[in-house]
N, C-alpha and C. Protein backbone atom coordinates (compact mmCIF):
# COMPACT_ATOMS: atom_id res chain seq x y z
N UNK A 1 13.59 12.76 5.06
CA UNK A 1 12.23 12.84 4.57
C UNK A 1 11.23 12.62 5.69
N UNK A 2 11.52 11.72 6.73
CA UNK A 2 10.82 11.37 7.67
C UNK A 2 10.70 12.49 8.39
N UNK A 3 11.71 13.39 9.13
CA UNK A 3 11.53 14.43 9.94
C UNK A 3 11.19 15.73 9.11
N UNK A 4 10.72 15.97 7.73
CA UNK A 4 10.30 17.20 7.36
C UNK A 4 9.14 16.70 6.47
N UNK A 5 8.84 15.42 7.16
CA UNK A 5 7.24 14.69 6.64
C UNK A 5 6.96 14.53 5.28
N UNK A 6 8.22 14.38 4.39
CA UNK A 6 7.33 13.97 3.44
C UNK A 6 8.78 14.49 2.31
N UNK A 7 7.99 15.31 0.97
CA UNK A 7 8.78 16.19 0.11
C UNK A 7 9.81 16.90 0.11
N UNK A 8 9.16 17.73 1.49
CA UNK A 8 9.52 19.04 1.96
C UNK A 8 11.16 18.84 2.63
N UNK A 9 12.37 18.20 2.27
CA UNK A 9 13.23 18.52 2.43
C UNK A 9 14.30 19.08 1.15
N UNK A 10 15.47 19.31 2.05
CA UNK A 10 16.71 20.24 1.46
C UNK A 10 17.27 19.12 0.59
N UNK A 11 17.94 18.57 -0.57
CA UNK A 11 18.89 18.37 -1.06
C UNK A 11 20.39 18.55 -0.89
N UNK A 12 20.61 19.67 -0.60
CA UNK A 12 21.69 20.29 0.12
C UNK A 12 21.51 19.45 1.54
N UNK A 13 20.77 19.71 2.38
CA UNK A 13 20.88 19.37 4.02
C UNK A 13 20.93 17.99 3.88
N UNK A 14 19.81 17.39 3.08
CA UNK A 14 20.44 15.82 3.10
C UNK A 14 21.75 15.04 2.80
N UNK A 15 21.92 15.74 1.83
CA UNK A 15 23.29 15.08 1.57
C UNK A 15 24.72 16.08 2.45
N UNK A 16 24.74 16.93 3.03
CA UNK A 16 25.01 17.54 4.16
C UNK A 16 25.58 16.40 5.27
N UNK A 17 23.73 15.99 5.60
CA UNK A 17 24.04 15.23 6.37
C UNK A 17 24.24 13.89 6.67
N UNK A 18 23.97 13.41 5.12
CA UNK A 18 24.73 12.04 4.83
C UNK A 18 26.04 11.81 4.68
N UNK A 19 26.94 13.39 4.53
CA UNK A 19 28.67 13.13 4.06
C UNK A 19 28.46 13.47 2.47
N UNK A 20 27.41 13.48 1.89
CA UNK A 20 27.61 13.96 0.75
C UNK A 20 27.33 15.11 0.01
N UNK A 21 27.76 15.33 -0.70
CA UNK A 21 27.39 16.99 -1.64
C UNK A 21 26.13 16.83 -2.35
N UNK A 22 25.63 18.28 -2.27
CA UNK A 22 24.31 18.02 -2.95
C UNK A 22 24.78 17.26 -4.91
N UNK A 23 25.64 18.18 -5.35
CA UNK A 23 26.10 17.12 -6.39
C UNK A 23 26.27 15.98 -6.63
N UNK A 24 26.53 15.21 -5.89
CA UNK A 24 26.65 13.98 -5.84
C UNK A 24 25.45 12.99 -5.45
N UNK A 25 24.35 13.88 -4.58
CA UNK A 25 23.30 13.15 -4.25
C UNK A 25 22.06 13.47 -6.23
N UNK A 26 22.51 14.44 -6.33
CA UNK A 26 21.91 14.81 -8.16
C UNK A 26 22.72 14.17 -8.94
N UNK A 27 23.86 13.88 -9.00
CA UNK A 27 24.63 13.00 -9.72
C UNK A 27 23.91 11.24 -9.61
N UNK A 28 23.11 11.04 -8.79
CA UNK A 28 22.82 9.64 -8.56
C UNK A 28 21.41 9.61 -8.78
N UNK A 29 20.34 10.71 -8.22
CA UNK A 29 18.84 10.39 -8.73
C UNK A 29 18.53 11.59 -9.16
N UNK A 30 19.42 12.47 -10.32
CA UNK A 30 18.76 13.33 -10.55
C UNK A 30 18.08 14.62 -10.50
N UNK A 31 17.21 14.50 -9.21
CA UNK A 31 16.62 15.73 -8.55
C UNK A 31 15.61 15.00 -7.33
N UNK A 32 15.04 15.81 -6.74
CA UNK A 32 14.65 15.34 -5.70
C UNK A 32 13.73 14.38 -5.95
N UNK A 33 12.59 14.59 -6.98
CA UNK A 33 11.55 13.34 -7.59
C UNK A 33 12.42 12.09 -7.65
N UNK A 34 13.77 12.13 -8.41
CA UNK A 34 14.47 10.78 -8.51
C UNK A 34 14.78 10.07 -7.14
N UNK A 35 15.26 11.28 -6.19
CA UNK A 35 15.69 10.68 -4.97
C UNK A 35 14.29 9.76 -4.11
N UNK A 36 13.11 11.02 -4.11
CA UNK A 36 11.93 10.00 -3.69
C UNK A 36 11.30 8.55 -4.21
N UNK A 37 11.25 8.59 -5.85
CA UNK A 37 11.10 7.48 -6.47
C UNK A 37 11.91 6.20 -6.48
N UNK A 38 13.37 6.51 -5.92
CA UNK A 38 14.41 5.20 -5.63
C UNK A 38 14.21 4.62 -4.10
N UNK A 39 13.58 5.64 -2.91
CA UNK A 39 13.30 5.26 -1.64
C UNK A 39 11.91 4.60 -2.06
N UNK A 40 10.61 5.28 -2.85
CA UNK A 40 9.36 4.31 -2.67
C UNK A 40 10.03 2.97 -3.43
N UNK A 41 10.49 2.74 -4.24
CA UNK A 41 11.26 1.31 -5.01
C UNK A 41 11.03 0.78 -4.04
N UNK A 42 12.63 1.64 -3.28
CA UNK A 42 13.00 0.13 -2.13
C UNK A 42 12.03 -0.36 -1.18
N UNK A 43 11.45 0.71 -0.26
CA UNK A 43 10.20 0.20 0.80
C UNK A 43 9.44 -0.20 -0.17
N UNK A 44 8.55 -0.31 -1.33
CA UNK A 44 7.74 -1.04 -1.25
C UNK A 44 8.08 -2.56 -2.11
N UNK A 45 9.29 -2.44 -2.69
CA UNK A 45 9.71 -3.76 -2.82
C UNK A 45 9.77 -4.48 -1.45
N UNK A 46 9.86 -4.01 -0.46
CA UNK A 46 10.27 -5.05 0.83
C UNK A 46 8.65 -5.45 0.94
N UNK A 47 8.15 -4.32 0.75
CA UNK A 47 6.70 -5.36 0.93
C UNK A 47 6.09 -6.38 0.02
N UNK A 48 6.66 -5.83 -1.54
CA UNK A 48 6.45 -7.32 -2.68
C UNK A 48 6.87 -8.20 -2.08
N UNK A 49 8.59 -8.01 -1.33
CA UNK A 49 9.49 -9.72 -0.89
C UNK A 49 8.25 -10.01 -0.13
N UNK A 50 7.91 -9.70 0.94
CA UNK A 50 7.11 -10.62 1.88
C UNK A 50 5.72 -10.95 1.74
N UNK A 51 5.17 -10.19 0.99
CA UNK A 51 3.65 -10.78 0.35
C UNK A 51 3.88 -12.16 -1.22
N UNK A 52 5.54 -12.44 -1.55
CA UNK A 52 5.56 -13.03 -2.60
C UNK A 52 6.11 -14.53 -1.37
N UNK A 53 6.66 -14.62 -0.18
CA UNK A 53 6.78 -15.02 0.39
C UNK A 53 5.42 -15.99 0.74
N UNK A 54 4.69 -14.98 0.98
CA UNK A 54 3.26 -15.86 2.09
C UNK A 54 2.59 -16.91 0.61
N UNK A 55 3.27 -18.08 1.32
CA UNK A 55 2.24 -19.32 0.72
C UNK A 55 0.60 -19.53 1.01
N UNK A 56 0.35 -19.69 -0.06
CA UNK A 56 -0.76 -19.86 -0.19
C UNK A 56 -1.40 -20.94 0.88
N UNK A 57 -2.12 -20.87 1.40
CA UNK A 57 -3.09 -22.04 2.61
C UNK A 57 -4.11 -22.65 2.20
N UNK A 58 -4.85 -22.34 1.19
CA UNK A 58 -6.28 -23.25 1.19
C UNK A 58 -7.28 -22.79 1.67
N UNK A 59 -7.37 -21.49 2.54
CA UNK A 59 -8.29 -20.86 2.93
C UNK A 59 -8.29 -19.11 2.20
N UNK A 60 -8.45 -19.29 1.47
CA UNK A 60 -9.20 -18.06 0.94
C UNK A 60 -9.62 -16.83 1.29
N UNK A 61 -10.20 -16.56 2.07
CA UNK A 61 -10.32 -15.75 2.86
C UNK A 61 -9.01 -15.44 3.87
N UNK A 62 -8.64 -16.53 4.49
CA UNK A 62 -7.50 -15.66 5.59
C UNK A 62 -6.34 -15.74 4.62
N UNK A 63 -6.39 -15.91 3.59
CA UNK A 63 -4.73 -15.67 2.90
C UNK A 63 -4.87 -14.02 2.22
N UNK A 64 -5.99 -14.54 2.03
CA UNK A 64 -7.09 -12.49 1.10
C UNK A 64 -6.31 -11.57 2.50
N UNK A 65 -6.67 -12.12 3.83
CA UNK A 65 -7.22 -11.36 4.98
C UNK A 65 -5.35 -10.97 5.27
N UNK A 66 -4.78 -12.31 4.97
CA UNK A 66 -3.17 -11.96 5.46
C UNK A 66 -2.97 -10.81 4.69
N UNK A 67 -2.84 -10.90 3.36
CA UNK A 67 -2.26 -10.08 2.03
C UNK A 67 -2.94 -8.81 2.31
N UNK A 68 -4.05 -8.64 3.31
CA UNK A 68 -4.37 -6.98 3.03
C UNK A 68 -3.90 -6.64 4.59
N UNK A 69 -3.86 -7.17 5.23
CA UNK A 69 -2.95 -6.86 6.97
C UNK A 69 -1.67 -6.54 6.44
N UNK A 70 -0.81 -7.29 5.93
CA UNK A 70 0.46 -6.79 5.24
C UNK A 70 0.41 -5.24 5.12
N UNK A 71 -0.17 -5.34 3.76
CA UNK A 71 -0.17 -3.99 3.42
C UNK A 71 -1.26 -2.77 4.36
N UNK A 72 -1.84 -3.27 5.29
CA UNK A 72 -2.29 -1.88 5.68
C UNK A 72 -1.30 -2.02 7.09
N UNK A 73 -0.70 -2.90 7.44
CA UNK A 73 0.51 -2.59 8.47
C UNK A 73 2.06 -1.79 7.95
N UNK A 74 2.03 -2.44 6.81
CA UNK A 74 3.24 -1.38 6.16
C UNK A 74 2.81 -0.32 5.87
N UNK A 75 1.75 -0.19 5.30
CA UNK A 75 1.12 1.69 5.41
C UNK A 75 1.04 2.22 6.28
N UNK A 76 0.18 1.67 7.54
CA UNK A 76 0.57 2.52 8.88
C UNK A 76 1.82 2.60 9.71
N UNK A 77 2.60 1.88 9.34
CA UNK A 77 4.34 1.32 9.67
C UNK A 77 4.92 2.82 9.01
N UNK A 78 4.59 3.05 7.76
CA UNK A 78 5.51 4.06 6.81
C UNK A 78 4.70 4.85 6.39
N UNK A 79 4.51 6.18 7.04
CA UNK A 79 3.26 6.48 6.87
C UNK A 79 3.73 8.01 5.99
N UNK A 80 4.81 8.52 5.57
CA UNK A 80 5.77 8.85 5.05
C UNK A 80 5.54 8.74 3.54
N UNK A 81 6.04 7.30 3.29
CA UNK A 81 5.92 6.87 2.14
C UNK A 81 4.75 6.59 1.42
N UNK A 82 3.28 5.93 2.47
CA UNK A 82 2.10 5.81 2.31
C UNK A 82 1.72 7.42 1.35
N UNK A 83 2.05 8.61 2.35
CA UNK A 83 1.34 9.58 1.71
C UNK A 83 1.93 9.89 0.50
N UNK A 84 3.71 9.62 0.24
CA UNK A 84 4.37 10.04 -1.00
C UNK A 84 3.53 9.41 -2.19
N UNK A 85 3.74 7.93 -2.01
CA UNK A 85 2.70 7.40 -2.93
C UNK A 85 1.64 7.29 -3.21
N UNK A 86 0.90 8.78 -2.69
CA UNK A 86 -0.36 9.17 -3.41
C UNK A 86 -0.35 10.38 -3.83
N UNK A 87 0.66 11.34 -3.83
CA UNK A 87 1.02 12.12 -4.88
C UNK A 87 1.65 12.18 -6.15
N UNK A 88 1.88 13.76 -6.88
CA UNK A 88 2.35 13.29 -7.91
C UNK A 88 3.61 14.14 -7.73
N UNK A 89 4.44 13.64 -8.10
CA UNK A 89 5.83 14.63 -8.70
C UNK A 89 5.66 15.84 -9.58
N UNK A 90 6.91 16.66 -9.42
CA UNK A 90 6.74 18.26 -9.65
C UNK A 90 6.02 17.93 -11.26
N UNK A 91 6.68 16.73 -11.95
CA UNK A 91 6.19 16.85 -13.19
C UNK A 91 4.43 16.33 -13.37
N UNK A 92 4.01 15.82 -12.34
CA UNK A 92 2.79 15.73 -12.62
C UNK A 92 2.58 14.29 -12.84
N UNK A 93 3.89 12.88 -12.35
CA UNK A 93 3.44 12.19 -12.56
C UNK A 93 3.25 11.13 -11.60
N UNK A 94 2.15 9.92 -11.67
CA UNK A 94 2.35 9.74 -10.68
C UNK A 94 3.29 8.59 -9.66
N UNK A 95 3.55 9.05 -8.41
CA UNK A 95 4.76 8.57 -7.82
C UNK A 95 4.49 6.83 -7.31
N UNK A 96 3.60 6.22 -7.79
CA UNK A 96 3.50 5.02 -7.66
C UNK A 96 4.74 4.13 -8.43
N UNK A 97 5.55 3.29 -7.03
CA UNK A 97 6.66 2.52 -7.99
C UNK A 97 6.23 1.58 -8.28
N UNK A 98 7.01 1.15 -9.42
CA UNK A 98 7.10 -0.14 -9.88
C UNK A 98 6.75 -1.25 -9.49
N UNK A 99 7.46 -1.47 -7.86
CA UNK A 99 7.40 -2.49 -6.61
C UNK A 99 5.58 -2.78 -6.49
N UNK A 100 4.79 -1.63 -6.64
CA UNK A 100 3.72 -2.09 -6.52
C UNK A 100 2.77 -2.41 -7.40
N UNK A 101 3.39 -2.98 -8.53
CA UNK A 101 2.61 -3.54 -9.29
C UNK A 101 2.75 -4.89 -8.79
N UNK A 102 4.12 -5.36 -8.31
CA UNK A 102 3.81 -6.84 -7.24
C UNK A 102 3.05 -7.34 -6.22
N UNK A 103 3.15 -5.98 -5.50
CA UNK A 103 1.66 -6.01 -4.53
C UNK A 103 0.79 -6.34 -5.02
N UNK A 104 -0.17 -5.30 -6.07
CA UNK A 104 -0.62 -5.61 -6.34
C UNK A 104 -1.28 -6.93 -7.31
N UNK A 105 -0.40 -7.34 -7.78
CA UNK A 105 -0.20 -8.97 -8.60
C UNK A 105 -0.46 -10.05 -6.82
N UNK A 106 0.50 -10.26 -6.45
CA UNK A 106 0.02 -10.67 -5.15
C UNK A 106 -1.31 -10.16 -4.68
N UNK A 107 -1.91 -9.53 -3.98
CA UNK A 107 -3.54 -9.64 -3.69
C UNK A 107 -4.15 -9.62 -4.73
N UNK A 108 -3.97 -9.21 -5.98
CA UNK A 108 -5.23 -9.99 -7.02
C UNK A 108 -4.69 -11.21 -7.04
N UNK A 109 -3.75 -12.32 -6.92
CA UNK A 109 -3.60 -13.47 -6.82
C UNK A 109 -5.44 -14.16 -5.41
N UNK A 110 -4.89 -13.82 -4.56
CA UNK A 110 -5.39 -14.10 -3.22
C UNK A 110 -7.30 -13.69 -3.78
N UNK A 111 -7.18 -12.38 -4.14
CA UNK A 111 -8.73 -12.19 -4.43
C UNK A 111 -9.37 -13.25 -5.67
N UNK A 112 -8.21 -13.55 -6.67
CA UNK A 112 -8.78 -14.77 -7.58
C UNK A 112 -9.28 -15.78 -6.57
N UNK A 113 -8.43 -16.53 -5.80
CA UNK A 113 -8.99 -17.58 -5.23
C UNK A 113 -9.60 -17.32 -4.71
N UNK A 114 -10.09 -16.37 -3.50
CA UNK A 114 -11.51 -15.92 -2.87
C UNK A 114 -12.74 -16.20 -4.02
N UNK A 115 -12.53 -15.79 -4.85
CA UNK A 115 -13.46 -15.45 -5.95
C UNK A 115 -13.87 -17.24 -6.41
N UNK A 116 -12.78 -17.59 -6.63
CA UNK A 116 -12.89 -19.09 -7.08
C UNK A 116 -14.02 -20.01 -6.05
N UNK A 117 -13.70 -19.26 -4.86
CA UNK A 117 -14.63 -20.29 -3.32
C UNK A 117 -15.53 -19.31 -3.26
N UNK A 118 -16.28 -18.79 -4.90
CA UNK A 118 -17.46 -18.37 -4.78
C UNK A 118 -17.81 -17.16 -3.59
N UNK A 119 -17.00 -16.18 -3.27
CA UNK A 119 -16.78 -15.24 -2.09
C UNK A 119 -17.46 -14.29 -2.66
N UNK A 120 -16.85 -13.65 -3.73
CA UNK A 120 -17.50 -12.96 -4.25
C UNK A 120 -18.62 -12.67 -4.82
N UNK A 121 -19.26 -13.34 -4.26
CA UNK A 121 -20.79 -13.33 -4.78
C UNK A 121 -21.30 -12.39 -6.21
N UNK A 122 -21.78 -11.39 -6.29
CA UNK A 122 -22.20 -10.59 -7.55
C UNK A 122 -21.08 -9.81 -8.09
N UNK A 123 -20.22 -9.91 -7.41
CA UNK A 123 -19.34 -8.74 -8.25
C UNK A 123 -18.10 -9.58 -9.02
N UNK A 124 -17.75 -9.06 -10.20
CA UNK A 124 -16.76 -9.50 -10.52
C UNK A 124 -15.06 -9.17 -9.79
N UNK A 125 -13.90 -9.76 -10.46
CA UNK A 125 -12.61 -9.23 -9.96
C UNK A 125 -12.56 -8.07 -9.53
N UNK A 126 -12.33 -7.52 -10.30
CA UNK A 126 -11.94 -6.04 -10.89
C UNK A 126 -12.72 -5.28 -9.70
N UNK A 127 -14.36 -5.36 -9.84
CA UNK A 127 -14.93 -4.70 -9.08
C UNK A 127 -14.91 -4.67 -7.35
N UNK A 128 -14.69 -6.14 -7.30
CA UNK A 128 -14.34 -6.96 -5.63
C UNK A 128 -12.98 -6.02 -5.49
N UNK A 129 -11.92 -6.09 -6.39
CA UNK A 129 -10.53 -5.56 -5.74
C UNK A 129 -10.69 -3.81 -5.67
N UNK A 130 -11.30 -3.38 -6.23
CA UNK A 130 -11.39 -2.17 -6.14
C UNK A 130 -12.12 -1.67 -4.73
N UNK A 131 -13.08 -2.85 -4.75
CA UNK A 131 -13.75 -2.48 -3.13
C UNK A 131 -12.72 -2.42 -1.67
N UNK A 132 -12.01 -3.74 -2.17
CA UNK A 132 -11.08 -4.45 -1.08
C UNK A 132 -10.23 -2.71 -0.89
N UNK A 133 -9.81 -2.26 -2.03
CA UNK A 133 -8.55 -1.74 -1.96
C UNK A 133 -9.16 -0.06 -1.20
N UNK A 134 -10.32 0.06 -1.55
CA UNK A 134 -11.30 1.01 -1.02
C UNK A 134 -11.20 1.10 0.37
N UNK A 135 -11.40 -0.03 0.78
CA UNK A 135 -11.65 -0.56 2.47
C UNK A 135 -9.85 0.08 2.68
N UNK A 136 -9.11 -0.52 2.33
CA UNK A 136 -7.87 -1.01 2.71
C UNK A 136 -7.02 0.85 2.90
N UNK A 137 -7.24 1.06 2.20
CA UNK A 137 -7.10 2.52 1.61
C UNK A 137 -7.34 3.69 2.74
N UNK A 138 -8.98 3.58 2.67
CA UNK A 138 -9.54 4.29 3.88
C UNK A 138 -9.18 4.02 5.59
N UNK A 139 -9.28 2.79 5.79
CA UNK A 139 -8.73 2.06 7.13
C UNK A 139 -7.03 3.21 7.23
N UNK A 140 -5.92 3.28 6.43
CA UNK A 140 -4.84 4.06 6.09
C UNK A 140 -4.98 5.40 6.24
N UNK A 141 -5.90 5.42 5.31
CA UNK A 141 -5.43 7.28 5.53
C UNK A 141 -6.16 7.52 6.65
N UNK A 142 -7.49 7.00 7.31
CA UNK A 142 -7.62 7.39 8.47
C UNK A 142 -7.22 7.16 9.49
N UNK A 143 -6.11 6.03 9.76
CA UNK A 143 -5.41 6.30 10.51
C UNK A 143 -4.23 7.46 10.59
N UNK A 144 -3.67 7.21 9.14
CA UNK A 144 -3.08 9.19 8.87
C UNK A 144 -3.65 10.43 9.11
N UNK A 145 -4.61 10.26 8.78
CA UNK A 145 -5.26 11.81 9.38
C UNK A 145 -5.84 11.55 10.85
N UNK A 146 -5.64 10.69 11.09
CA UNK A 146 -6.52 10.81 12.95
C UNK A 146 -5.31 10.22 13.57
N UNK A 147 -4.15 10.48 14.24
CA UNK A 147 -3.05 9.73 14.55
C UNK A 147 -3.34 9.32 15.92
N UNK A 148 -4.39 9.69 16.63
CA UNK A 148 -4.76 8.92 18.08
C UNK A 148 -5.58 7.64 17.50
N UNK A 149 -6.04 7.64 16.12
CA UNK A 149 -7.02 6.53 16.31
C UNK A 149 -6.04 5.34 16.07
N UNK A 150 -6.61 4.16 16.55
CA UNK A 150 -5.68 3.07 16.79
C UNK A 150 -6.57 1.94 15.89
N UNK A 151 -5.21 1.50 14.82
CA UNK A 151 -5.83 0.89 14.19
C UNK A 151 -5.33 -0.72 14.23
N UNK A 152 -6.06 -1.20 15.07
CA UNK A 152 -5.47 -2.59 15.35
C UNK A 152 -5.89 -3.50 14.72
N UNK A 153 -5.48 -4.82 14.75
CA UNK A 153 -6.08 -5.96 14.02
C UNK A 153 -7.02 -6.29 13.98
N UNK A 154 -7.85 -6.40 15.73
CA UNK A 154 -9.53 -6.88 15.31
C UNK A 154 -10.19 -5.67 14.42
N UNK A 155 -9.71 -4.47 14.31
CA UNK A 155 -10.64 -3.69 14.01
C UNK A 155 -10.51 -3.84 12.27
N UNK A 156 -9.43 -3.79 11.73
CA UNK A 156 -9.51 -4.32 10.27
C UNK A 156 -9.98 -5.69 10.13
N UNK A 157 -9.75 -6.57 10.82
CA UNK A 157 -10.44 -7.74 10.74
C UNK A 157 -11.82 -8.38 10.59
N UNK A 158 -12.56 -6.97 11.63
CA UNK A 158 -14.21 -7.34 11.03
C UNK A 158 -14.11 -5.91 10.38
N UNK A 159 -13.63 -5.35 9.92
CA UNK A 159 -13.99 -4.68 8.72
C UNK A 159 -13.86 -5.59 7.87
N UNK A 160 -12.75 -6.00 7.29
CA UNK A 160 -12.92 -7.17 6.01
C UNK A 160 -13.88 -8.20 6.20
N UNK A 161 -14.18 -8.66 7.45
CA UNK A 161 -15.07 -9.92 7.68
C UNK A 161 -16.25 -9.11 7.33
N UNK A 162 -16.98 -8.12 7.58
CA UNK A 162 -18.27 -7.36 7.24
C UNK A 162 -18.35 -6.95 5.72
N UNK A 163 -16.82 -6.94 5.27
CA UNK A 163 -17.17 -6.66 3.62
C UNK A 163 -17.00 -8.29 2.96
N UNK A 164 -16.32 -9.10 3.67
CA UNK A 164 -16.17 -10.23 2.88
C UNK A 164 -17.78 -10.99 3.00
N UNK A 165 -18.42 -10.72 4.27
CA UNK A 165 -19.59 -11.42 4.23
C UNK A 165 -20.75 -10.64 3.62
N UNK A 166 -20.43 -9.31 3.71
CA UNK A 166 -21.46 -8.95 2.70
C UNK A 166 -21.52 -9.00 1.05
N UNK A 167 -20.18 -8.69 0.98
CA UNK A 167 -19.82 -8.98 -0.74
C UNK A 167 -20.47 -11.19 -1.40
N UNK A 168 -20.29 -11.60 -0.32
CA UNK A 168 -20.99 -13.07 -0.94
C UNK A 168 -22.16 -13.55 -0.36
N UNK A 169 -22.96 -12.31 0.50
CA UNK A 169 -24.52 -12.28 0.88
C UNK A 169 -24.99 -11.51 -0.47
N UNK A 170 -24.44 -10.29 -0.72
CA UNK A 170 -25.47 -9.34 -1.75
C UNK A 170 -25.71 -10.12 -2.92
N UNK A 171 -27.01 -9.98 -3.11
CA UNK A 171 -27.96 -10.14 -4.38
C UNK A 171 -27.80 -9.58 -6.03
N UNK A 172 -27.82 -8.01 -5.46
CA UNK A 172 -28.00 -6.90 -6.23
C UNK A 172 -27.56 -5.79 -6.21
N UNK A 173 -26.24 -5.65 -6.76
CA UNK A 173 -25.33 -4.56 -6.52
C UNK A 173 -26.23 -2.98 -7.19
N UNK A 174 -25.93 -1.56 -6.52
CA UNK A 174 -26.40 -1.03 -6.57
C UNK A 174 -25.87 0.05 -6.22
């Protein structure tokens, strides 16, 4: 999947070149949607294990700040899987696994307590995580679509620091 970027491989050639028959690789997920949906499982369960891992600190902000470095380092880490899981399968549905409903349970954990130390200034949950995930999102795919641009830590870092300080400066959302 990695070397034909994405969808776009053989069934036949993969299991070819795993030692196995394409039967046998359809005997186990089905069709190719099954085969992609059991690989996003696994990668993004590895990222539930280690965001269910990070204990909580007492600071609010850098635990918010850890929990979204995670995930925009495993997105630009797997950038493969990043794009699988924003399409949909032949049937139209979409290829978001399971695994990331833990993610996501983990950083709305982290954004509650931000929220709790009054961070969030005017906006509620819902609306704060949608922003976060906005930021988090875009920072990703533009590093996917621009593959010279370099997306390092300080540079997500005062991005979130410029949305975390503006989200508990603003007044009057708009």
């Amino acid at each position: 999947m990695i070397e034909e970027n994405g969808s776009d491989f053989s069934i036949r050639a993969l299991g070819k070149r795993a030692g196995y028959s394409a039967p046998t690789v359809y005997h186990y997920f089905g069709d190719k949607d099954g085969l992609i949906d059991a690989l996003l499982e696994e990668r993004v369960s590895r990222l539930a294990d280690e965001l269910e891992r990070v204990a909580p600190t007492g600071d609010a902000p850098s635990d918010l700040r850890a929990m979204l470095l995670a995930y925009i380092h495993f997105s630009a880490d797997n950038p493969n899987v990043t794009r699988l899981m924003s399409t949909l399968s032949r049937k139209g549905e979409s290829r978001e696994p399971a695994a990331m409903q833990r993610v996501k349970d983990q950083i709305g954990g982290a954004i509650d307590r931000f929220g709790a130390h009054g961070r969030l200034g005017v906006f509620d949950r819902d609306s704060a995580g949608q922003i976060l995930w906005a930021l988090a999102h875009g920072l990703v795919s533009f590093r996917l679509s621009q593959p010279d641009f370099s997306l390092d830590d300080r540079l997500v870092e005062r991005a979130l620091d410029a949305l975390f300080l503006g989200m508990a400066e603003m007044e009057n959302p708009s």
